[in-house]
Structures are given as structure tokens and as C-alpha cells.
C-alpha atoms as a PDB file:
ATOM      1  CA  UNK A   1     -47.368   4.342 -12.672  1.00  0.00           C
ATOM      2  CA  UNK A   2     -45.288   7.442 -12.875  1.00  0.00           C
ATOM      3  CA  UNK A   3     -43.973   9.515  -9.735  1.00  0.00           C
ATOM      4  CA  UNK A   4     -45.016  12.564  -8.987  1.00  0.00           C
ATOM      5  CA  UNK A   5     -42.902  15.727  -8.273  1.00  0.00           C
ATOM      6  CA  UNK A   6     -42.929  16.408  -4.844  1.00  0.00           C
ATOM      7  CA  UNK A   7     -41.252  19.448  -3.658  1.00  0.00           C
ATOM      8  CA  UNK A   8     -39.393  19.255  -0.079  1.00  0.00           C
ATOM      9  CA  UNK A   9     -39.538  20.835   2.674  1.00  0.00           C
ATOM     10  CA  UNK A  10     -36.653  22.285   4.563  1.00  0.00           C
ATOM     11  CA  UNK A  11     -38.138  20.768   7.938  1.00  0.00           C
ATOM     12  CA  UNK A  12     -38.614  17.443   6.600  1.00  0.00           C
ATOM     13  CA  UNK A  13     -35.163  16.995   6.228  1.00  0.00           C
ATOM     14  CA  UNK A  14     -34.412  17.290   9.904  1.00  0.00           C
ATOM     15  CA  UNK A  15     -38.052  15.407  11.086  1.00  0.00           C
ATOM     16  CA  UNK A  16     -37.276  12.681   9.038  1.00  0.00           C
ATOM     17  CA  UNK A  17     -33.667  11.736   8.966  1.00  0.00           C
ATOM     18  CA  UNK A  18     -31.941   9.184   6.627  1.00  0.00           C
ATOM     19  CA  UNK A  19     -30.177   6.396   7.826  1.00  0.00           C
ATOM     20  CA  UNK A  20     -27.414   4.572   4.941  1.00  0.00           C
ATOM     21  CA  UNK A  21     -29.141   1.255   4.809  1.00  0.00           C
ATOM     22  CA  UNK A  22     -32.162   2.735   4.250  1.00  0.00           C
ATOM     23  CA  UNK A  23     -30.967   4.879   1.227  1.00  0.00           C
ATOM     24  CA  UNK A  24     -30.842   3.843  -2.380  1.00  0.00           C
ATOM     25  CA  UNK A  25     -28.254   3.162  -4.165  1.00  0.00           C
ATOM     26  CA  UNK A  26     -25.495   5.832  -5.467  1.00  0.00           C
ATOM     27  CA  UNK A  27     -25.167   4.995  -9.210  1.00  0.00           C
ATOM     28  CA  UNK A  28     -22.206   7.802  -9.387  1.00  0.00           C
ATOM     29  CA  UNK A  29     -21.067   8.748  -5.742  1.00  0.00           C
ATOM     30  CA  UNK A  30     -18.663  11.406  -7.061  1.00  0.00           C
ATOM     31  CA  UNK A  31     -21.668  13.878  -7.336  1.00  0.00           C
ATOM     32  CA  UNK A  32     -22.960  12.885  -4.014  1.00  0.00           C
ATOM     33  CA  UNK A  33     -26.442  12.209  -2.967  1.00  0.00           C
ATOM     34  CA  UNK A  34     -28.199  15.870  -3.200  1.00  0.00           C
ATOM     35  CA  UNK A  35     -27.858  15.339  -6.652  1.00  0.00           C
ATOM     36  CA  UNK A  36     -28.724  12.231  -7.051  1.00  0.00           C
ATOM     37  CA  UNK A  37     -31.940  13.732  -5.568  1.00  0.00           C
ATOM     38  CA  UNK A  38     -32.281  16.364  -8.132  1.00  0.00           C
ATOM     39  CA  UNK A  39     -31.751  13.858 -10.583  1.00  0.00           C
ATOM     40  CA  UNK A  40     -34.754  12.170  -9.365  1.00  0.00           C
ATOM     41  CA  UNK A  41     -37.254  14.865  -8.967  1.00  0.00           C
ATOM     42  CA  UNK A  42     -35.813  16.246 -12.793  1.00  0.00           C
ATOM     43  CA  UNK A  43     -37.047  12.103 -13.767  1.00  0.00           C
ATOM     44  CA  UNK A  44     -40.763  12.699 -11.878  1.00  0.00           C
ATOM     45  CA  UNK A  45     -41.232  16.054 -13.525  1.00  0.00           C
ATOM     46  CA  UNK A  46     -44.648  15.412 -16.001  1.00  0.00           C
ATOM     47  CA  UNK A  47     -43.909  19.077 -17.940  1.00  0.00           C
ATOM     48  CA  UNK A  48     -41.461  18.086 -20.719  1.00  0.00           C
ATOM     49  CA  UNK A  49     -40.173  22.136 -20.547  1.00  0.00           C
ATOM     50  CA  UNK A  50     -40.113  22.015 -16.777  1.00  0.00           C
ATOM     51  CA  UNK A  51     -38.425  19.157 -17.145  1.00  0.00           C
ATOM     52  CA  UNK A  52     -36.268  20.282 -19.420  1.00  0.00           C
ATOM     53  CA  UNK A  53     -35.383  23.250 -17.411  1.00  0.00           C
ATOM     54  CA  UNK A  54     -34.402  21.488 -14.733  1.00  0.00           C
ATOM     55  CA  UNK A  55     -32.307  19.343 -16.328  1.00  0.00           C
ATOM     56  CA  UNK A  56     -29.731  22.044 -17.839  1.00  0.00           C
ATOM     57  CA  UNK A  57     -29.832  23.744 -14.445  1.00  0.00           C
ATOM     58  CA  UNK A  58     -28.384  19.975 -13.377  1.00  0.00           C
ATOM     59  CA  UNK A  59     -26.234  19.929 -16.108  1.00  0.00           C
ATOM     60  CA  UNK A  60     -24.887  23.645 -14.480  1.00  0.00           C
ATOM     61  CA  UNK A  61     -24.525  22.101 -11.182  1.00  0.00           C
ATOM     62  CA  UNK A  62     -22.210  19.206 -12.275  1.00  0.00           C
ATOM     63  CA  UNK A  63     -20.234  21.446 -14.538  1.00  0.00           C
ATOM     64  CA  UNK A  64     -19.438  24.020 -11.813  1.00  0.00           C
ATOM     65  CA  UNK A  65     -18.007  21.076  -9.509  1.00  0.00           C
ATOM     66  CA  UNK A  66     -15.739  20.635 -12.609  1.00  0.00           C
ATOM     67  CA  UNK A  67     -15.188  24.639 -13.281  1.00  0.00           C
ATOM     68  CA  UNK A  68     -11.941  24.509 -15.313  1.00  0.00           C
ATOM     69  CA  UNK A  69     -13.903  22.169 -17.506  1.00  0.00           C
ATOM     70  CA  UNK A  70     -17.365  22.910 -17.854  1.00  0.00           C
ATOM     71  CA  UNK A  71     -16.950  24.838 -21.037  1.00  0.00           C
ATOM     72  CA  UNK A  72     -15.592  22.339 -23.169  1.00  0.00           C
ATOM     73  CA  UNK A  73     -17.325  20.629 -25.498  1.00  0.00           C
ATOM     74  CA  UNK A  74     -16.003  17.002 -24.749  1.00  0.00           C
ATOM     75  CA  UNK A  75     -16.832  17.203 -21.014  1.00  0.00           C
ATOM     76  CA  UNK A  76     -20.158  18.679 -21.389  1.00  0.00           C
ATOM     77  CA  UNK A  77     -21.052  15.986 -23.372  1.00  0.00           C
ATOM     78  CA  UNK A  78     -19.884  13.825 -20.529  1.00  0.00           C
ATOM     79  CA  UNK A  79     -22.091  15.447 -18.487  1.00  0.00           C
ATOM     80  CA  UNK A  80     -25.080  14.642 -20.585  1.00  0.00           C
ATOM     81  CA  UNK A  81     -24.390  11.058 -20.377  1.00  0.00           C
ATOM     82  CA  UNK A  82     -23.664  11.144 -16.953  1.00  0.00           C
ATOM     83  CA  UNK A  83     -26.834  12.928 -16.449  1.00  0.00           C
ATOM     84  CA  UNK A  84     -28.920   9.547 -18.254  1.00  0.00           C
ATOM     85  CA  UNK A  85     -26.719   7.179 -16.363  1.00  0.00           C
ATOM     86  CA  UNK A  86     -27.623   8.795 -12.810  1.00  0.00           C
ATOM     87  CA  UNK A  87     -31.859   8.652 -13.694  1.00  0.00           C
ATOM     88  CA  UNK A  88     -31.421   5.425 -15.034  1.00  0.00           C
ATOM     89  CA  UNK A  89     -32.156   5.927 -18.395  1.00  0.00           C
ATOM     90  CA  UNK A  90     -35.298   6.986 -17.321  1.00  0.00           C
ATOM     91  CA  UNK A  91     -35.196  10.872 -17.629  1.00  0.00           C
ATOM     92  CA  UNK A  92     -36.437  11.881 -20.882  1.00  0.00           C
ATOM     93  CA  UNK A  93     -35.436  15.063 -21.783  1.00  0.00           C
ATOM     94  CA  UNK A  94     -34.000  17.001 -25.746  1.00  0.00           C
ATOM     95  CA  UNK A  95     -30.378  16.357 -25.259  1.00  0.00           C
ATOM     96  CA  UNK A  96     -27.905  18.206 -27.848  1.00  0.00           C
ATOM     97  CA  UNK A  97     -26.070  15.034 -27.670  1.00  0.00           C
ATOM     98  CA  UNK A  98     -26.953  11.461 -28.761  1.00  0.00           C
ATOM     99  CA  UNK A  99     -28.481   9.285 -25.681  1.00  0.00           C
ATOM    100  CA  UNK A 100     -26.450   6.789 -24.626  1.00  0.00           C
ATOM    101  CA  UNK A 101     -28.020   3.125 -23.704  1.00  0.00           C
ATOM    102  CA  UNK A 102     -27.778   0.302 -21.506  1.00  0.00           C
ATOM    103  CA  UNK A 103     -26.416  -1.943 -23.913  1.00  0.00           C
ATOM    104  CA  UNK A 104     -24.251   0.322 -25.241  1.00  0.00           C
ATOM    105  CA  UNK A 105     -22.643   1.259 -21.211  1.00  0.00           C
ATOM    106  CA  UNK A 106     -22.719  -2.785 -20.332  1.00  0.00           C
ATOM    107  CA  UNK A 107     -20.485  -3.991 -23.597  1.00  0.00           C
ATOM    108  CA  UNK A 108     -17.228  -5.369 -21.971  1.00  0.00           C
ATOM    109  CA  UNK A 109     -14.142  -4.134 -23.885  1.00  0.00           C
ATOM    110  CA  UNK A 110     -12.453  -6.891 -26.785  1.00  0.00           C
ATOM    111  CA  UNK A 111      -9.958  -9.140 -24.858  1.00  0.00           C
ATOM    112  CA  UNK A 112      -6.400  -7.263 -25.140  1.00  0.00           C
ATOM    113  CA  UNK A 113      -4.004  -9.920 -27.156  1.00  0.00           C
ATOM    114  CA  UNK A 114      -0.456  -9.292 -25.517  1.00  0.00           C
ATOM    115  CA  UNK A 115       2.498 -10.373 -27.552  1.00  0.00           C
ATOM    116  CA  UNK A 116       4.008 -12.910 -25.400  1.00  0.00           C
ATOM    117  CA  UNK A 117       4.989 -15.768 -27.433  1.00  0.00           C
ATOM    118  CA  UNK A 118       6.823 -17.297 -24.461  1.00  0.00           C
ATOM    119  CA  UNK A 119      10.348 -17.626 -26.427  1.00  0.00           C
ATOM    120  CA  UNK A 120      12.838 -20.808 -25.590  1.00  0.00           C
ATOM    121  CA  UNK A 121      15.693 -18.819 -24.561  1.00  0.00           C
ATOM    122  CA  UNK A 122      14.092 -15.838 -23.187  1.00  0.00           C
ATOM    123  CA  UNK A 123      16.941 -14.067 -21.836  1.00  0.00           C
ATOM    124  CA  UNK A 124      17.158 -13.107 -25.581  1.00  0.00           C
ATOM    125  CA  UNK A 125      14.042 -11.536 -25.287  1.00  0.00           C
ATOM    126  CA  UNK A 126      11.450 -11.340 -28.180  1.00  0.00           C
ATOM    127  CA  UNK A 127      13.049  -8.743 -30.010  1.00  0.00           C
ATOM    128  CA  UNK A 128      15.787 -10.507 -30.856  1.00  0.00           C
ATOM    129  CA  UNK A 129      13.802 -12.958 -32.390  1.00  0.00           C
ATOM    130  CA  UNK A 130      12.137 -10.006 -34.769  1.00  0.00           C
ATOM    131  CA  UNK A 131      15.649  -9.089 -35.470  1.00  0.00           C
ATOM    132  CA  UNK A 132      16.411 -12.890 -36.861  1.00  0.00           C
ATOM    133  CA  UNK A 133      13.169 -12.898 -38.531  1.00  0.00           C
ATOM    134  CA  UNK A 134      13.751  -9.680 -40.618  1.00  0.00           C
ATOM    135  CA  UNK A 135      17.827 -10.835 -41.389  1.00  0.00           C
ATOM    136  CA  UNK A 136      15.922 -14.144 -43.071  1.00  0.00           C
ATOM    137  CA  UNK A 137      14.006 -11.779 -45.659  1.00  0.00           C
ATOM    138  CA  UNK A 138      17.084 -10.023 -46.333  1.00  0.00           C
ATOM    139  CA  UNK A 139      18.761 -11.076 -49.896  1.00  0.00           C
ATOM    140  CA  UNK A 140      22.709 -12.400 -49.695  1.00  0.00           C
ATOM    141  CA  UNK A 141      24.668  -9.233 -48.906  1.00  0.00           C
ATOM    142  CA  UNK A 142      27.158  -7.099 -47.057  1.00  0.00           C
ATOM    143  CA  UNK A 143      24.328  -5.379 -45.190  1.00  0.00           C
ATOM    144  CA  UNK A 144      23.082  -8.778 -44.529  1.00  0.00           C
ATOM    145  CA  UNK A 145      26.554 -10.404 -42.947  1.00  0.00           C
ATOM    146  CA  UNK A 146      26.911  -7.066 -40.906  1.00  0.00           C
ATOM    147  CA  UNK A 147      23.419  -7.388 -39.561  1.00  0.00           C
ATOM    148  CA  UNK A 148      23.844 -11.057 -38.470  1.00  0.00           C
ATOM    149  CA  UNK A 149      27.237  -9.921 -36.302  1.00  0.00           C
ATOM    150  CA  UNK A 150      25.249  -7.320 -34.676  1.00  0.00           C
ATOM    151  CA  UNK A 151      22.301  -9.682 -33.674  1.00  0.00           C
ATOM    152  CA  UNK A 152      25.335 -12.708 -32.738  1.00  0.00           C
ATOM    153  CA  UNK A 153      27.234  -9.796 -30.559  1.00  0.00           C
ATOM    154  CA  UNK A 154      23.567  -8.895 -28.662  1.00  0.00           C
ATOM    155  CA  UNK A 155      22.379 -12.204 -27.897  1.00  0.00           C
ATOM    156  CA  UNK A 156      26.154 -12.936 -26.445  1.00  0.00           C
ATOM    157  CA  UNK A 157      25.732  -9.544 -24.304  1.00  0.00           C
ATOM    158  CA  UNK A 158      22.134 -10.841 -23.294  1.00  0.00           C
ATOM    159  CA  UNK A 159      23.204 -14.368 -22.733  1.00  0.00           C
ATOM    160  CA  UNK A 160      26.077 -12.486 -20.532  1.00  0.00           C
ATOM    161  CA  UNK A 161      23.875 -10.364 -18.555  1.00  0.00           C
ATOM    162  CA  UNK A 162      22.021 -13.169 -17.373  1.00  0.00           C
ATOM    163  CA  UNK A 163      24.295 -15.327 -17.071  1.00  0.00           C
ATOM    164  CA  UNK A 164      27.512 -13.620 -14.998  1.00  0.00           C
ATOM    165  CA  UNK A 165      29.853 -15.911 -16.729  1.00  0.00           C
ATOM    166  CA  UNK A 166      31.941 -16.564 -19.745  1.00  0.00           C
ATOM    167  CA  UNK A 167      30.097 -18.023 -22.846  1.00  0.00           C
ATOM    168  CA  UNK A 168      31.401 -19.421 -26.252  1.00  0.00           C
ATOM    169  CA  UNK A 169      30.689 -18.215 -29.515  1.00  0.00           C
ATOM    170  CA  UNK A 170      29.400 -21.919 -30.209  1.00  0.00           C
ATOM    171  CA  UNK A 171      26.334 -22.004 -27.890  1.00  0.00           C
ATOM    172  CA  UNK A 172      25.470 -18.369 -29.069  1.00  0.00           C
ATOM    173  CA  UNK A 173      26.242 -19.527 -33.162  1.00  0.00           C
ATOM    174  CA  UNK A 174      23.997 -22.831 -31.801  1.00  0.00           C
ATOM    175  CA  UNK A 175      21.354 -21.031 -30.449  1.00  0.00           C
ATOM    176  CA  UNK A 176      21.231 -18.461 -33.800  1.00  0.00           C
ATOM    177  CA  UNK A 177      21.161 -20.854 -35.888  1.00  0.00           C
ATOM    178  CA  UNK A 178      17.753 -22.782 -33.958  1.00  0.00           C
ATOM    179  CA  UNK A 179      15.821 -19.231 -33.579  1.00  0.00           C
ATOM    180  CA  UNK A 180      16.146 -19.075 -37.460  1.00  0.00           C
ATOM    181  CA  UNK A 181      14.997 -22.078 -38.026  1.00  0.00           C
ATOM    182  CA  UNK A 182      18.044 -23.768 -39.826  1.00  0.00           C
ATOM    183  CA  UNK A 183      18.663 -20.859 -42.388  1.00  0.00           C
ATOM    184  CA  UNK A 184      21.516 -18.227 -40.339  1.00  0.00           C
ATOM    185  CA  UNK A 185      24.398 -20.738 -39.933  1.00  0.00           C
ATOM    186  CA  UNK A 186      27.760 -19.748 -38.252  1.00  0.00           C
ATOM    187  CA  UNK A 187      28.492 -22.645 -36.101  1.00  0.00           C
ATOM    188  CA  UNK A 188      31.312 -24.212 -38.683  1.00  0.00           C
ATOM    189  CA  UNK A 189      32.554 -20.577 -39.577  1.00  0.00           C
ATOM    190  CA  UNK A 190      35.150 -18.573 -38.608  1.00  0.00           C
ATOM    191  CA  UNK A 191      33.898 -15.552 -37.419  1.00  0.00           C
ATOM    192  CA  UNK A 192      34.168 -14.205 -33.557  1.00  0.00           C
ATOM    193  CA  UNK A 193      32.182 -12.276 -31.354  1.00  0.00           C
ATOM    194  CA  UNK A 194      33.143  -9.864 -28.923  1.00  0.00           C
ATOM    195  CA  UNK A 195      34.930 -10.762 -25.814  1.00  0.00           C
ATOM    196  CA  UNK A 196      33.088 -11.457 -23.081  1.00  0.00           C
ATOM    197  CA  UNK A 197      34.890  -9.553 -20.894  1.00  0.00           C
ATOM    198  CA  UNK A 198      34.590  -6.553 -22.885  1.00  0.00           C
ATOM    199  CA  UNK A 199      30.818  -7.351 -22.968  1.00  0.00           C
ATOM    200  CA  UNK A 200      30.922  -7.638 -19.145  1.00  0.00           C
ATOM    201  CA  UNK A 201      32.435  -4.115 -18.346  1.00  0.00           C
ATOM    202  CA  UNK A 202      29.928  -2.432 -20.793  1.00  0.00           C
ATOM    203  CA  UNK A 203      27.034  -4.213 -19.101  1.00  0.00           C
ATOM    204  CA  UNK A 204      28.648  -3.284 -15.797  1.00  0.00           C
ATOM    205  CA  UNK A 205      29.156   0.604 -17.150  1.00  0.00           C
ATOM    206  CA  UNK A 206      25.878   0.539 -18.073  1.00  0.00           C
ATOM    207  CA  UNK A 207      24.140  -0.653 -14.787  1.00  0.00           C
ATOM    208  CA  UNK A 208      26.559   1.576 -12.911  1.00  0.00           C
ATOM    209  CA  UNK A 209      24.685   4.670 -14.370  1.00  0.00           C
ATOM    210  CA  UNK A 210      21.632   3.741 -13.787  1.00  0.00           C
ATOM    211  CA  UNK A 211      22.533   3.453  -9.994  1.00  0.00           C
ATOM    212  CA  UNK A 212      24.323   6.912  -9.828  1.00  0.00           C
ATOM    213  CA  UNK A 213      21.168   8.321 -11.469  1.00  0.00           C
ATOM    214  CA  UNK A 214      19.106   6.659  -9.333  1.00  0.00           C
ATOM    215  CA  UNK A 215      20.363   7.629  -6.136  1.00  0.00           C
ATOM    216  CA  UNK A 216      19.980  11.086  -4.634  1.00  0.00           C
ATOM    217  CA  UNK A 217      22.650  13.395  -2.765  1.00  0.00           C
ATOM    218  CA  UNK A 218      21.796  14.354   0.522  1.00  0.00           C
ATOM    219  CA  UNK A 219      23.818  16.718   2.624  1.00  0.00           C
ATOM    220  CA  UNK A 220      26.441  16.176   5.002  1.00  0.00           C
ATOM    221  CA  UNK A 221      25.664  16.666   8.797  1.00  0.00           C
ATOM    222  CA  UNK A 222      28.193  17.159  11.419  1.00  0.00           C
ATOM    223  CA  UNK A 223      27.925  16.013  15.005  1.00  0.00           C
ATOM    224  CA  UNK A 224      25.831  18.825  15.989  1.00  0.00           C
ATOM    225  CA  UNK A 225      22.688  17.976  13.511  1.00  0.00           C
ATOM    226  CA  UNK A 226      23.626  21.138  11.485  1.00  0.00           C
ATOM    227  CA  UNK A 227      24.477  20.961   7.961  1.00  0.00           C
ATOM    228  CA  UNK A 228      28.089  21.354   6.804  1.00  0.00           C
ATOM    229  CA  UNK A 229      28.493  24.585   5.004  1.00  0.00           C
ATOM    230  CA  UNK A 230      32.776  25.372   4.627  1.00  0.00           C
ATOM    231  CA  UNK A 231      31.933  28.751   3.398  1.00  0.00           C
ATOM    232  CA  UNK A 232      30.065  29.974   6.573  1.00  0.00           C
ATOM    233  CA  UNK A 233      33.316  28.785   8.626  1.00  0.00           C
ATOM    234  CA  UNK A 234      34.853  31.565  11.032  1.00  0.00           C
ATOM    235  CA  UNK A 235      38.787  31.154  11.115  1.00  0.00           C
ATOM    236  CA  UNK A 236      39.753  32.333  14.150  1.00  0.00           C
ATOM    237  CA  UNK A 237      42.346  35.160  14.686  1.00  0.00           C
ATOM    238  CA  UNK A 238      44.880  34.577  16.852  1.00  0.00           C
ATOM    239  CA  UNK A 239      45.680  37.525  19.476  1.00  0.00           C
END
């Protein structure tokens, strides 16, 4: 059985006041429950151009609480599917914009796969291990070599900046040679990293910026609670 359109009287409104338990629910508070109320009567309307009617005049309404962007074309289809969503899907009216449905507004969104493949040593970090992974396709060359040092020297700085210590080109040639899975080997060569202390000032260099970015300056105040300004200082003369 349908509803019928009842128009309301402004004194019924006063006679008859609303309490919040009694109300129904607000599907979309944002628009508040006066329209949520036009909504309704636009659903009970039996003319299909009434109806029609007095669902763009809705449409208005909504856009003009929006007025910087009721004119584009994106958020007036918004509008249109907000308009559905607030009746219930139960307002049937020519839309210039495809109805949405209830299926369609209840699918849950695909499970978001983060890439956290919860490394060994993960002060590394995963990059690192991309970095290893891409020097194994590499063929046998200079470019190779150069890229292997680079890697060796930034897992020694990472190792470092975790690890406020010295560390020996061993454990980071050990460690290299385990995230590659056997195939980067430098543990019996002869080459040598970076110093480690040189490694610890640039770390230290590096986290110093960020601090003196980071902070702000704020102005000096003298015993009096004024601010400090030299150039507004009166020398006085002497007689």
C-alpha cells in the first residue's frame, strides 16, 4: 500500500512536536532532517511529473548547500545518487544519470594487499632487498661490481643507524651474501666499505637538519614581557 502525499501544515509543526526517539532514522544527516522530509513526500507523490518536479527542485536544494559546486557535472551526479540513497531506493523518478542499487552501495571494497614481507634483518628495510634482487639479474660487469658497493655501503649505514656502534665489513658481506640467496659473495674478498665513522657523522649531519628544520624561532623577550627589538633602542645623551 502506497503513501499518500500529505501536505503540512505550518501549525502542526508546533501542535505536534517531535521528540528524537520517536523520529526515523537519518540515512544522510549532513542534509538534515527537513530534507529528509522532502525526500519523503517527493517518494509518496502518485503524479510521475509532480513527482518529477519535485525531485529537481530537491536536487536545487542540496546543490545550493554545496554552491561552489552545484554546477559541476561530477557533483550533480552525486546528488542524484544521494537523492536514491535518502528515499531508499524507493523514489522513482527519470534521472539523467544511471540509478544506483543496493547491491551495488553494500559491496565491501577488495582487501588492500600491503607489501610487508616481514624481512630478517629489517633494519635494512625492504628496499634493499629489491636492490639485491635487481643486482642478481644483472650480467658480470663494471656496472654490476659498482652497484653491489653501493648496496654493501647502504646496508652498513642502515645497520649503523640502528645500531649506534661500530660494525665489520664481515657481518654486512655475511648478511649480503644470505639476502641474495648464495649468489653476491664478498665475504673472502678484499674489498672495504666505508668507515663507520664517516658513516656515523653523515647519519648524524643528516638527522641534525631535520631537527633545525623542524624547530621554529621564536623571539627573544626581555624581563619586561616585551620583545627585544635593538633597533628601537634610545642611546641616551649625556648632558
Amino acid at each position: 500500500m502506497t503513501k499518500t502525499y500529505q501536505k503540512e501544515n505550518a501549525g502542526d509543526v508546533v501542535q505536534h512536536l517531535e521528540y528524537n526517539a520517536e523520529r526515523s532514522h537519518l540515512i544522510i544527516p549532513d542534509y538534515g532532517r527537513h530534507l529528509q522530509k522532502l525526500i519523503d513526500q517527493a517518494t509518496a507523490i502518485e503524479d510521475r511529473d509532480e513527482r518529477n518536479k519535485t525531485a529537481n527542485y530537491i536536487i536545487q536544494v542540496m546543490g545550493n548547500l554545496n554552491p561552489h559546486l552545484r554546477d559541476v557535472l561530477d557533483f550533480q551526479h552525486k546528488l542524484w545518487d544521494q537523492l536514491f540513497i535518502m528515499s531508499n531506493f524507493k523514489i522513482d523518478v527519470d534521472s539523467p544519470y544511471p540509478i544506483p542499487s543496493r547491491e551495488v552501495l553494500q559491496l565491501r571494497p577488495d582487501k588492500l594487499e600491503y607489501p610487508q614481507n616481514f624481512p630478517k634483518y629489517r633494519f635494512y628495510g625492504n628496499n634493499i632487498k629489491y636492490m639485491i634482487d635487481v643486482a642478481n639479474k644483472w650480467e658480470d660487469s663494471d656496472m654490476k661490481t659498482a652497484l653491489i658497493k653501493v648496496i654493501a655501503n647502504h646496508m652498513k649505514k642502515s645497520y649503523l643507524s640502528w645500531n649506534k656502534d661500530t660494525v665489520k665489513d664481515d657481518v654486512i658481506f655475511e648478511h649480503l651474501y644470505e639476502l641474495s640467496d648464495g649468489k653476491i659473495n664478498l665475504i673472502e674478498s678484499s674489498e672495504e666499505l666505508l668507515n663507520s665513522s664517516d658513516l656515523l657523522r653523515t647519519n648524524k649531519r643528516i638527522s641534525n637538519k631535520t631537527s633545525t628544520t623542524s624547530t621554529t624561532v621564536k623571539p627573544k623577550i626581555s624581563k619586561t614581557n616585551k620583545p627585544h627589538n635593538p633597533t628601537h633602542k634610545i642611546n641616551p645623551r649625556k648632558q
